[in-house]
C-alpha atoms as a PDB file:
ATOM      1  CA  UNK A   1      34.048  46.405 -42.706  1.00  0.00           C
ATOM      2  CA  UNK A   2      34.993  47.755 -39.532  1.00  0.00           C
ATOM      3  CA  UNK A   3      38.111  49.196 -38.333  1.00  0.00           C
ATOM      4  CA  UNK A   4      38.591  46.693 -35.578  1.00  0.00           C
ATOM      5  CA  UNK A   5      37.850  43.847 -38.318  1.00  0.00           C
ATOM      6  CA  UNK A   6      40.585  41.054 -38.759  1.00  0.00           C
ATOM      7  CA  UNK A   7      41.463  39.976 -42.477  1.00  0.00           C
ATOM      8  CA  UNK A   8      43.306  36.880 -42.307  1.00  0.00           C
ATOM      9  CA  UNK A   9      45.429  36.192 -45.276  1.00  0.00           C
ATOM     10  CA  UNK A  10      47.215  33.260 -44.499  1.00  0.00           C
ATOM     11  CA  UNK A  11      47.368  30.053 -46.444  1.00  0.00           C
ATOM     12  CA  UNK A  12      46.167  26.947 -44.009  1.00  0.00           C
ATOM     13  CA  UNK A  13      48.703  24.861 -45.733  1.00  0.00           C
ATOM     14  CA  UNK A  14      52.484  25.212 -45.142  1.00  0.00           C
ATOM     15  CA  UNK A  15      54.343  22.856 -46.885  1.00  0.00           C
ATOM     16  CA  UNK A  16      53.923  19.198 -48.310  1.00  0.00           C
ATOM     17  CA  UNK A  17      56.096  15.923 -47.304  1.00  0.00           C
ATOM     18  CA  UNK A  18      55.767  13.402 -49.974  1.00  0.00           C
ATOM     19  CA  UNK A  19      52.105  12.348 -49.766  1.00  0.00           C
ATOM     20  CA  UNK A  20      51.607  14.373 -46.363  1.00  0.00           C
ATOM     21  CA  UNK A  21      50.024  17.841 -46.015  1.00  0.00           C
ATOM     22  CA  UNK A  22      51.398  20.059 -43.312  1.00  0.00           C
ATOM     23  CA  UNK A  23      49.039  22.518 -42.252  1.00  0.00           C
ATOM     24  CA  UNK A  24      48.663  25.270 -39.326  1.00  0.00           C
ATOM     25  CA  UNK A  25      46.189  23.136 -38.071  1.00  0.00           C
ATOM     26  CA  UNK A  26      48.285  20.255 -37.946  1.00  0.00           C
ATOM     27  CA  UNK A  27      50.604  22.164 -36.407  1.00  0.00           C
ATOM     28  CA  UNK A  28      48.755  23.993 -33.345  1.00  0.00           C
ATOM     29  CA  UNK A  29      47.302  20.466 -32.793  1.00  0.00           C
ATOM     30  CA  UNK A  30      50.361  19.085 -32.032  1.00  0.00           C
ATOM     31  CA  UNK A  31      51.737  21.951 -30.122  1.00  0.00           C
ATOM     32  CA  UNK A  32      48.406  21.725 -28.131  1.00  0.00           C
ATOM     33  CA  UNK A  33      48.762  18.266 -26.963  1.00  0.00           C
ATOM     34  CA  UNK A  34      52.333  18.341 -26.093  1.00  0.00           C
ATOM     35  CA  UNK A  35      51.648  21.681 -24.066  1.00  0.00           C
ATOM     36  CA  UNK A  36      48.575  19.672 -22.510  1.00  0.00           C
ATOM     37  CA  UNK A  37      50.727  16.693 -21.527  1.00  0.00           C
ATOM     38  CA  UNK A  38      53.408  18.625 -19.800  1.00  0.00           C
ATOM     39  CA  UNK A  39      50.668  20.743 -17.527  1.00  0.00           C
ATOM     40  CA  UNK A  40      49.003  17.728 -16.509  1.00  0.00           C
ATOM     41  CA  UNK A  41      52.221  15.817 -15.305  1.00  0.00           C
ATOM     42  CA  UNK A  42      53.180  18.686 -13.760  1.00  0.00           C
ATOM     43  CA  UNK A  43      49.862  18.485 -11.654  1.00  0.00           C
ATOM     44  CA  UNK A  44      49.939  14.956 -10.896  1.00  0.00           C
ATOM     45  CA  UNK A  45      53.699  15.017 -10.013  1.00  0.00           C
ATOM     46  CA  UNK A  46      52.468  18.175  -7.611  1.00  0.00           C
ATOM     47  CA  UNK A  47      49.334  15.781  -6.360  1.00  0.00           C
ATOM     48  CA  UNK A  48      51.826  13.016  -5.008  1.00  0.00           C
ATOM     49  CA  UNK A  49      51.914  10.341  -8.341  1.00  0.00           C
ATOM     50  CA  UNK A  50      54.412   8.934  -9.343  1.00  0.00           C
ATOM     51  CA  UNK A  51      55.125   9.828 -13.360  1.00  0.00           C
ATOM     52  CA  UNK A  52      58.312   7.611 -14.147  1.00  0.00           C
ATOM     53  CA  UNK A  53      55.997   5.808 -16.739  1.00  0.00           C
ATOM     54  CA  UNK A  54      53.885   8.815 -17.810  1.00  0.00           C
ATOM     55  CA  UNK A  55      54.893   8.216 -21.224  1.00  0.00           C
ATOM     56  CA  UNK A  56      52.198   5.298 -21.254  1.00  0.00           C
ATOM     57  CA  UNK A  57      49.589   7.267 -20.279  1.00  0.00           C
ATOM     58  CA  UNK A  58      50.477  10.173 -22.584  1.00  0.00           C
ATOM     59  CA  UNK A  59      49.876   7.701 -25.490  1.00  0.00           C
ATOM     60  CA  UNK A  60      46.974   6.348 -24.360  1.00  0.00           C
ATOM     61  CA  UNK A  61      45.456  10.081 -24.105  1.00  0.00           C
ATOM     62  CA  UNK A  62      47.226  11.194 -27.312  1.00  0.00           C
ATOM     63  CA  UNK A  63      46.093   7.831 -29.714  1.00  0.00           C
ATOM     64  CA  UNK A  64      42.872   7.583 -28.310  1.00  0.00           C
ATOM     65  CA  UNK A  65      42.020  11.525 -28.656  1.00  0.00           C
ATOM     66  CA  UNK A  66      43.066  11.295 -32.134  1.00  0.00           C
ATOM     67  CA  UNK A  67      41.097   8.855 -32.581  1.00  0.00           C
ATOM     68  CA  UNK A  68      37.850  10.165 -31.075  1.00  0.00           C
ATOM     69  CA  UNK A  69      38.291  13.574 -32.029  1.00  0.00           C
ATOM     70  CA  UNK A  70      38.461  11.965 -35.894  1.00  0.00           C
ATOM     71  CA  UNK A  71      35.869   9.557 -35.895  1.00  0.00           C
ATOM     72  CA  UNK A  72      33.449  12.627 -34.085  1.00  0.00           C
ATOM     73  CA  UNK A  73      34.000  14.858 -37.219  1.00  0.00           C
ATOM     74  CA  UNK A  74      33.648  12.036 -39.525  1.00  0.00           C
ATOM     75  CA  UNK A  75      30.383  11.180 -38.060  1.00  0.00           C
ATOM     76  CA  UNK A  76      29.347  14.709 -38.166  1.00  0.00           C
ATOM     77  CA  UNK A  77      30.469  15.650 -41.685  1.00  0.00           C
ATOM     78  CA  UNK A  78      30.094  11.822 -43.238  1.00  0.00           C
ATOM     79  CA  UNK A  79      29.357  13.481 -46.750  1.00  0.00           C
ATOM     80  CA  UNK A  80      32.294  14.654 -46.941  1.00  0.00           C
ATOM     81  CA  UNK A  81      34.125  10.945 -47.538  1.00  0.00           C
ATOM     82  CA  UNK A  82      31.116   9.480 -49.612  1.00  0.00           C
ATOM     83  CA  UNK A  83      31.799   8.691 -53.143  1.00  0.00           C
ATOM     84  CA  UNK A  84      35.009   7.062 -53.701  1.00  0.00           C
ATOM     85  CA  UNK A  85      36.350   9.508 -50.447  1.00  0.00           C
ATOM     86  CA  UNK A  86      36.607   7.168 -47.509  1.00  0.00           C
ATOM     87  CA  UNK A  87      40.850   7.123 -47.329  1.00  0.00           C
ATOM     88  CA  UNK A  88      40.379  11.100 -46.530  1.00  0.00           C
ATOM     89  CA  UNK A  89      39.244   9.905 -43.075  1.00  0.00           C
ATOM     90  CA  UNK A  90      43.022   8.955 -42.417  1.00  0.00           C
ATOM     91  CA  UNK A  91      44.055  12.528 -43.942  1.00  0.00           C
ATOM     92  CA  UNK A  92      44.524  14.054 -40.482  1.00  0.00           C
ATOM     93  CA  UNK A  93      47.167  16.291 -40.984  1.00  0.00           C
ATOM     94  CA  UNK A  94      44.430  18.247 -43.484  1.00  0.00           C
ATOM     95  CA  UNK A  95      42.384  19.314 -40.684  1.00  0.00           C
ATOM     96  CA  UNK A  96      38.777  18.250 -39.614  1.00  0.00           C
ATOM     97  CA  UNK A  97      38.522  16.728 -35.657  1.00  0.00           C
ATOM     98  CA  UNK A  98      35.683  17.289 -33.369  1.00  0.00           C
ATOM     99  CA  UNK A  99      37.416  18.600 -30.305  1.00  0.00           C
ATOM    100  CA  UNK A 100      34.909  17.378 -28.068  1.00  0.00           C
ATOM    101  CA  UNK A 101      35.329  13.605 -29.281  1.00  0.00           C
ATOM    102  CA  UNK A 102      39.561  14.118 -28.395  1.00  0.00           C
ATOM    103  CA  UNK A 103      38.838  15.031 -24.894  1.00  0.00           C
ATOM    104  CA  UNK A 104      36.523  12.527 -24.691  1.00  0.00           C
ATOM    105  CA  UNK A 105      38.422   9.888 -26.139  1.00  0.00           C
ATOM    106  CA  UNK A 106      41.553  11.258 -24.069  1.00  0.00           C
ATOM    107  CA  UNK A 107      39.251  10.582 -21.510  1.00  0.00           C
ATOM    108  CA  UNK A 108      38.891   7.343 -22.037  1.00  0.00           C
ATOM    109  CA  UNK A 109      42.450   6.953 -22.587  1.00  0.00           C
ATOM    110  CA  UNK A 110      43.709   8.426 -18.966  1.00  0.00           C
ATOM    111  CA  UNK A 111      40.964   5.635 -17.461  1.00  0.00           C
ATOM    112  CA  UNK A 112      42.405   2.616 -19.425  1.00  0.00           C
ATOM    113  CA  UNK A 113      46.169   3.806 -18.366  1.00  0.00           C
ATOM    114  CA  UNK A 114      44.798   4.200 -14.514  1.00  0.00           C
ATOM    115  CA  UNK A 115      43.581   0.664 -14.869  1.00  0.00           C
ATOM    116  CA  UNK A 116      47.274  -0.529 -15.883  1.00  0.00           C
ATOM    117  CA  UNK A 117      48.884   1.257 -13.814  1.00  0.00           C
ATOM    118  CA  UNK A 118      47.276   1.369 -10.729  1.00  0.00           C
ATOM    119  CA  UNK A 119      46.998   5.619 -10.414  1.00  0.00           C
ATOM    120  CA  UNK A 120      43.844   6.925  -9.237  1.00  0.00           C
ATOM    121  CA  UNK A 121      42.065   8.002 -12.243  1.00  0.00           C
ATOM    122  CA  UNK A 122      40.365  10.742  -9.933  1.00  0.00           C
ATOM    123  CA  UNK A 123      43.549  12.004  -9.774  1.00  0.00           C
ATOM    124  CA  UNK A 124      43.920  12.126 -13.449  1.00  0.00           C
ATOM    125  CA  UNK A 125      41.072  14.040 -14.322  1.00  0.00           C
ATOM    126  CA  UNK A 126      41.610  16.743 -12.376  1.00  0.00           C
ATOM    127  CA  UNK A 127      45.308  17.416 -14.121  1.00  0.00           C
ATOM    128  CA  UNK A 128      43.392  16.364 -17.449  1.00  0.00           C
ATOM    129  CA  UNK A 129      40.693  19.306 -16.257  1.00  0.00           C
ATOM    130  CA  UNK A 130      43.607  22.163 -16.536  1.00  0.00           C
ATOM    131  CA  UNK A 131      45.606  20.464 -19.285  1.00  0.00           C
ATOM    132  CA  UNK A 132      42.837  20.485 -21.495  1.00  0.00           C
ATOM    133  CA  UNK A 133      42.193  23.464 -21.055  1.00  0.00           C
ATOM    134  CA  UNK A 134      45.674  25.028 -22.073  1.00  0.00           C
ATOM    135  CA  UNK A 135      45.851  22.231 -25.214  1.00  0.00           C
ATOM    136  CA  UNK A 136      42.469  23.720 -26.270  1.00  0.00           C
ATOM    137  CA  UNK A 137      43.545  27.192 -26.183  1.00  0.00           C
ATOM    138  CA  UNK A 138      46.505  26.626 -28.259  1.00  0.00           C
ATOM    139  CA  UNK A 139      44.922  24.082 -30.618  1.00  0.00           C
ATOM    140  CA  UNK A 140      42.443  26.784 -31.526  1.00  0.00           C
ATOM    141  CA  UNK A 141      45.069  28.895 -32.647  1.00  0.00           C
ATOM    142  CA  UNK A 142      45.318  26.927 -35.863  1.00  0.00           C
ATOM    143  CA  UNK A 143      41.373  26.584 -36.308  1.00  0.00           C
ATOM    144  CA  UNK A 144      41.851  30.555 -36.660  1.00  0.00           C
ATOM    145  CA  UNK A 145      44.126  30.872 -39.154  1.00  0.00           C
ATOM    146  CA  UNK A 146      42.664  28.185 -41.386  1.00  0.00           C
ATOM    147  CA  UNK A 147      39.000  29.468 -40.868  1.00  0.00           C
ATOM    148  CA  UNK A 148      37.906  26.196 -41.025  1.00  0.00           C
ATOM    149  CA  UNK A 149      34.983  26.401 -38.155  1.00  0.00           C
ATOM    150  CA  UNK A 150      32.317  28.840 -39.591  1.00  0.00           C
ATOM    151  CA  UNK A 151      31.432  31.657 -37.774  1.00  0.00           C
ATOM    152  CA  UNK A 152      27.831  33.460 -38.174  1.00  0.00           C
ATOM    153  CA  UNK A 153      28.010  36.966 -39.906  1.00  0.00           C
ATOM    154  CA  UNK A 154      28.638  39.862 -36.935  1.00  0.00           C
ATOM    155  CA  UNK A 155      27.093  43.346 -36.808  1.00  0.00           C
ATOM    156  CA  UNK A 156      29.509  44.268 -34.185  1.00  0.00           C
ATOM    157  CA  UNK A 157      32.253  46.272 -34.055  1.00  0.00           C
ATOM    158  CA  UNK A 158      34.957  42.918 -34.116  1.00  0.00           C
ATOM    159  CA  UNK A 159      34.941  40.281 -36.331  1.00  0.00           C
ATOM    160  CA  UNK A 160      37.181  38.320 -38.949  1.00  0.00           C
ATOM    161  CA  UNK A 161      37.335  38.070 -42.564  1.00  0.00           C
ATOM    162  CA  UNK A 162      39.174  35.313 -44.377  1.00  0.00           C
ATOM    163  CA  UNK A 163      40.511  36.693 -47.689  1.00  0.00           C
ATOM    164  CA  UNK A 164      43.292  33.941 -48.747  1.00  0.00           C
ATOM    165  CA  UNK A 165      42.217  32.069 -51.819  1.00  0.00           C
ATOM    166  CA  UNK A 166      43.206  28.761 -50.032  1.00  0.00           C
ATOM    167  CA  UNK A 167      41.537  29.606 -46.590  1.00  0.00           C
ATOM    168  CA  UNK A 168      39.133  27.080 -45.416  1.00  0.00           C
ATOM    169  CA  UNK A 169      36.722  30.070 -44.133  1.00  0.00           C
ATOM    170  CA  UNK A 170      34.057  31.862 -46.335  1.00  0.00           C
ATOM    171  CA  UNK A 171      35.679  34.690 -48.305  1.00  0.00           C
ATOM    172  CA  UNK A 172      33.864  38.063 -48.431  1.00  0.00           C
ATOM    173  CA  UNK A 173      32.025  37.494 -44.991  1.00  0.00           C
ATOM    174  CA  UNK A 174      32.998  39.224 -41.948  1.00  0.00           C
ATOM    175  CA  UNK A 175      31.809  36.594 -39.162  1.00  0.00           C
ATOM    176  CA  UNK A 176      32.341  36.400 -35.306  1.00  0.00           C
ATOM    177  CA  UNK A 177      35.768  34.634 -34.688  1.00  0.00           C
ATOM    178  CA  UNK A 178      33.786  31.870 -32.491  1.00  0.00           C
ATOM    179  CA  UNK A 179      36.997  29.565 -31.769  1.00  0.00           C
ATOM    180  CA  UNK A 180      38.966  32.836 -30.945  1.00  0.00           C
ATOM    181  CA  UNK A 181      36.400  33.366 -28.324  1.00  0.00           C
ATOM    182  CA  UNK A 182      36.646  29.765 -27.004  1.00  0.00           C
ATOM    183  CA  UNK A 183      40.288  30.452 -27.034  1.00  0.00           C
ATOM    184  CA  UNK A 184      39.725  33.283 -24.521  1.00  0.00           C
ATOM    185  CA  UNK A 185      36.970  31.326 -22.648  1.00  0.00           C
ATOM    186  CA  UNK A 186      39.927  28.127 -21.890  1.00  0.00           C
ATOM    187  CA  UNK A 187      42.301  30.540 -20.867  1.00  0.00           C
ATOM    188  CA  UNK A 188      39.968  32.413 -18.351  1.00  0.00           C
ATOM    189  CA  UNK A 189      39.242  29.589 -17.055  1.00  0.00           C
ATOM    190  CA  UNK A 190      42.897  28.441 -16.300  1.00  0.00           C
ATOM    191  CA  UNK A 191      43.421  31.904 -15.050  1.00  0.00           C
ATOM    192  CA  UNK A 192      40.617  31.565 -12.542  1.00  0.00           C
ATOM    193  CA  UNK A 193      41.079  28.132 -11.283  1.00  0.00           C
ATOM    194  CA  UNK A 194      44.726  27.203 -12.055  1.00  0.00           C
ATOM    195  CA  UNK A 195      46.484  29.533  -9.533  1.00  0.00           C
ATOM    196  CA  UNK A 196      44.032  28.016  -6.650  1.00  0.00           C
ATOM    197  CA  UNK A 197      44.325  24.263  -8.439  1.00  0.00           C
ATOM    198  CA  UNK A 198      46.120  22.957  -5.310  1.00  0.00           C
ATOM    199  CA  UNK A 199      43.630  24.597  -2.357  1.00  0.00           C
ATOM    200  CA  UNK A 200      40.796  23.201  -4.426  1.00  0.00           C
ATOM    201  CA  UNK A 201      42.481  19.309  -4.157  1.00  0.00           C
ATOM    202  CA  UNK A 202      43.308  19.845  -0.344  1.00  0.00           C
ATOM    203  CA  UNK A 203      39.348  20.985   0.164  1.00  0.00           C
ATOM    204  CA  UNK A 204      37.657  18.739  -2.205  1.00  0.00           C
ATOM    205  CA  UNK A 205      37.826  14.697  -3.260  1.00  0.00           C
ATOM    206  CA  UNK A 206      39.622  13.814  -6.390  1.00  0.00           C
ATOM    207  CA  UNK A 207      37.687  14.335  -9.329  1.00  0.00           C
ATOM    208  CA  UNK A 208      35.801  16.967  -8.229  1.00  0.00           C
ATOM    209  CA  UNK A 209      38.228  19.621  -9.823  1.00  0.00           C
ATOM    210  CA  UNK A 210      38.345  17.816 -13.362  1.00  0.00           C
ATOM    211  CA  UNK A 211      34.433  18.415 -13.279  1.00  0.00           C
ATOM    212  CA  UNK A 212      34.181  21.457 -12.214  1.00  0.00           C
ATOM    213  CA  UNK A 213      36.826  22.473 -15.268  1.00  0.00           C
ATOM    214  CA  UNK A 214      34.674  20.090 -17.927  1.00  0.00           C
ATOM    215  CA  UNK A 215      31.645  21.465 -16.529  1.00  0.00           C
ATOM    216  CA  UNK A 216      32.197  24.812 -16.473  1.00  0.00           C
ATOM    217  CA  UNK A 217      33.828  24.836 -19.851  1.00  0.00           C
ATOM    218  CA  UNK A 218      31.176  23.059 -21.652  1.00  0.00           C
ATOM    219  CA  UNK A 219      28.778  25.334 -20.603  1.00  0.00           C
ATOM    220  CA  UNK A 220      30.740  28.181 -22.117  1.00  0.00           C
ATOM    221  CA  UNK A 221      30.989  26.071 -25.156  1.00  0.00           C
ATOM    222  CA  UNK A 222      27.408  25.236 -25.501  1.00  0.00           C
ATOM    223  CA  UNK A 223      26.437  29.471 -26.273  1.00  0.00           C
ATOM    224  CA  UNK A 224      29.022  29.936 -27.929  1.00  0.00           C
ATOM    225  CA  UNK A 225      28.143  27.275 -30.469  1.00  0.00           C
ATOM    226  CA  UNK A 226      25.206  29.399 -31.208  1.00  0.00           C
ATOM    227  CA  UNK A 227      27.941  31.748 -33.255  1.00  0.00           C
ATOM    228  CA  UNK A 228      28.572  28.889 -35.018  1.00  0.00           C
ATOM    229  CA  UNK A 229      26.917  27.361 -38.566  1.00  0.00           C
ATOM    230  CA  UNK A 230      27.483  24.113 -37.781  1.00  0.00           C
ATOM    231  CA  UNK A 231      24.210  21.821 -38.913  1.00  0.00           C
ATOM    232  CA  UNK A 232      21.680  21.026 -36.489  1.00  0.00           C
ATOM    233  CA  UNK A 233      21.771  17.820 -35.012  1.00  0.00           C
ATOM    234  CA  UNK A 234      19.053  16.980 -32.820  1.00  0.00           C
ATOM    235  CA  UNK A 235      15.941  19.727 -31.449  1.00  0.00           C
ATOM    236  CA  UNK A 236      18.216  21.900 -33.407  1.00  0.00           C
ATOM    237  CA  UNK A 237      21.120  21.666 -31.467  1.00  0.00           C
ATOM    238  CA  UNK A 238      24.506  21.224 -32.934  1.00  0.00           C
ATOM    239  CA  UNK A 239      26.814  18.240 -32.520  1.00  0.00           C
ATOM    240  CA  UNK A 240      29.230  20.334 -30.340  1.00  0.00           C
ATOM    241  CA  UNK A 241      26.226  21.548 -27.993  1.00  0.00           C
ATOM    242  CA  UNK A 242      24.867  17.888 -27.533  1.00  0.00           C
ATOM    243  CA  UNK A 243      28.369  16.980 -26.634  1.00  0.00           C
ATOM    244  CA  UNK A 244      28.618  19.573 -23.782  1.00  0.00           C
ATOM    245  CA  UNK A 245      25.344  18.908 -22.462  1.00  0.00           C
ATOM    246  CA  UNK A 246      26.625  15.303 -22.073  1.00  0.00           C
ATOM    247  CA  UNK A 247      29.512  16.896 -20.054  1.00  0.00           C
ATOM    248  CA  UNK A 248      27.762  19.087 -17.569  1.00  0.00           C
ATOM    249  CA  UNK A 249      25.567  16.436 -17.206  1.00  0.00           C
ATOM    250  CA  UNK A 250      28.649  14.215 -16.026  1.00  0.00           C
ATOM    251  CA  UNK A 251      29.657  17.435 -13.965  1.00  0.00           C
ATOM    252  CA  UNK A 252      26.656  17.643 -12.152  1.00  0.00           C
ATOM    253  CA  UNK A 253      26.031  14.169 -11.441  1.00  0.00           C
ATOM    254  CA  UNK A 254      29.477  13.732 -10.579  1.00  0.00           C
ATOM    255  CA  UNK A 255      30.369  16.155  -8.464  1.00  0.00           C
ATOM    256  CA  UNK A 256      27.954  15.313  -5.883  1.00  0.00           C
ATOM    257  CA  UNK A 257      28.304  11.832  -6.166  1.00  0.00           C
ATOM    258  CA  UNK A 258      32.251  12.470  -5.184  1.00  0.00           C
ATOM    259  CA  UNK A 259      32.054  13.721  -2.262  1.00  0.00           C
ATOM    260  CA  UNK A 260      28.655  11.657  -0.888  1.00  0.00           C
ATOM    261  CA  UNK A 261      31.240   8.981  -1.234  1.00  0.00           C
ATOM    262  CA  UNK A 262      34.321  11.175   0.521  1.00  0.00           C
ATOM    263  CA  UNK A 263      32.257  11.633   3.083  1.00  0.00           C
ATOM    264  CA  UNK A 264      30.837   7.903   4.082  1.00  0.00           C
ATOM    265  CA  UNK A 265      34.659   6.677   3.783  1.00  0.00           C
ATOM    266  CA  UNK A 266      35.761   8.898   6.541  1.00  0.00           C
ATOM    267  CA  UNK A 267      32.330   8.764   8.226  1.00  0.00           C
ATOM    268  CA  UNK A 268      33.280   5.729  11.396  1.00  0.00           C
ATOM    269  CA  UNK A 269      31.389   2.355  10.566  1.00  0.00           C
ATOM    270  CA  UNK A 270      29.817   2.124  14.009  1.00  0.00           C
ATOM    271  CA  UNK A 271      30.023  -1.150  15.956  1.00  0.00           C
ATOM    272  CA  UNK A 272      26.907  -3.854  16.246  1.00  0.00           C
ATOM    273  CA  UNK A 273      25.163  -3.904  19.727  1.00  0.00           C
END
């Protein structure tokens, strides 16, 4: 083991309410999501809407997250509620979401609220872009300490060990810390973009900023998922990497399509001979 090695021993579970587990996962989830709702109204109040009824939208993103982020992992891990297992799926304060199917289904969330309430959903996504970025980051802090995301075994000089007879990681193996480094890769991202967030919505047409943040974070995601041992899915690619291919394919698509269509509303409709 070497000297720069982290051992982790901490239990994943803190304490128990009645029939409900409390966990640090549970935890850092929560902590995630409120710290991603109050950077993204803080962008949209700077972008000129109008939050007085924010909560709305907050539970739209928050229910519908959940809810995709659950039925993702479910999907993926489906042998784990087989036999007489199925009421686990509820069990969410035990751990197990997909994080790409709770932006996703956030996603989905911010469009249904900018359909009832009239916002630009443009407008959305790029505060969503930042904000979940900085839920992410903290989110993952509870995916370390619970070890529940499998690293591959590391030759280099860093890695982690999990050495708490309740840790959800693989005791005895010294493996890359994979969600520590998407940690670090969501919060170089917000320290690259965030401090020029408002330039890049005076230069560019709403939207465009969400994508470039999805975009450029999925691609980050998709190596690092590599140092991961997540089953193969499809062409041996995991569920995580088909999942951010699907993103920077909605990046790169997107993108251009927002601002062909920027450009022909200002461009003048000239007049008929």
């Amino acid at each position: 083991m070497s000297y720069l090695t982290i051992v982790i021993d901490l239990n994943p579970n803190l304490f128990r309410i009645g029939p409900f587990l409390i966990t640090w996962h549970g935890v850092f989830a929560v902590l995630g999501i409120l710290a991603a709702a109050r950077l993204g109204l803080w962008l949209l109040e700077k972008d000129g809407v109008d939050i007085s009824r924010a909560a709305d939208g907050v539970a739209w993103m928050v229910v519908l997250g959940l809810v995709g982020a659950r039925l993702l992992y479910v999907w993926e891990n489906f042998r784990l509620f087989a036999g007489g297992q199925l009421l686990r799926v509820f069990a969410l304060t035990e751990g197990g979401i997909s994080q790409w199917g709770g932006l996703f289904g956030a996603m989905v969330g911010a469009y249904i609220w900018a359909r009832r309430s009239r916002i630009s959903y443009w407008k959305i996504l790029d505060a969503a872009g930042a904000a979940g970025m900085i839920g992410v980051a903290v989110g993952r802090i509870g995916d370390v300490i619970n070890g529940e995301h499998h690293g591959t075994p590391t030759n280099l000089p860093w890695g982690v060990e999990y050495v708490n007879a309740a840790t959800l990681g693989e005791p005895g193996k010294v493996v890359h810390p994979e969600v520590a480094y998407e940690m670090i890769l969501c919060l170089a991202l917000l320290a690259g973009l965030l401090p020029f967030h408002q330039r890049l919505k005076a230069r560019l047409p709403d939207g465009v900023v969400g994508l470039i943040y999805g975009g450029l974070y999925a691609t980050g995601r998709f190596f690092l998922s590599f140092l991961r041992t997540d089953p193969s899915i499809f062409l041996g690619l995991r569920q995580a990497q088909l999942a951010s291919l699907l993103m920077v394919l909605l990046a790169v698509v997107g993108i251009p399509l927002l601002i062909r269509w920027a450009r022909a509303k200002r461009e003048p409709v000239s007049a008929p001979a």
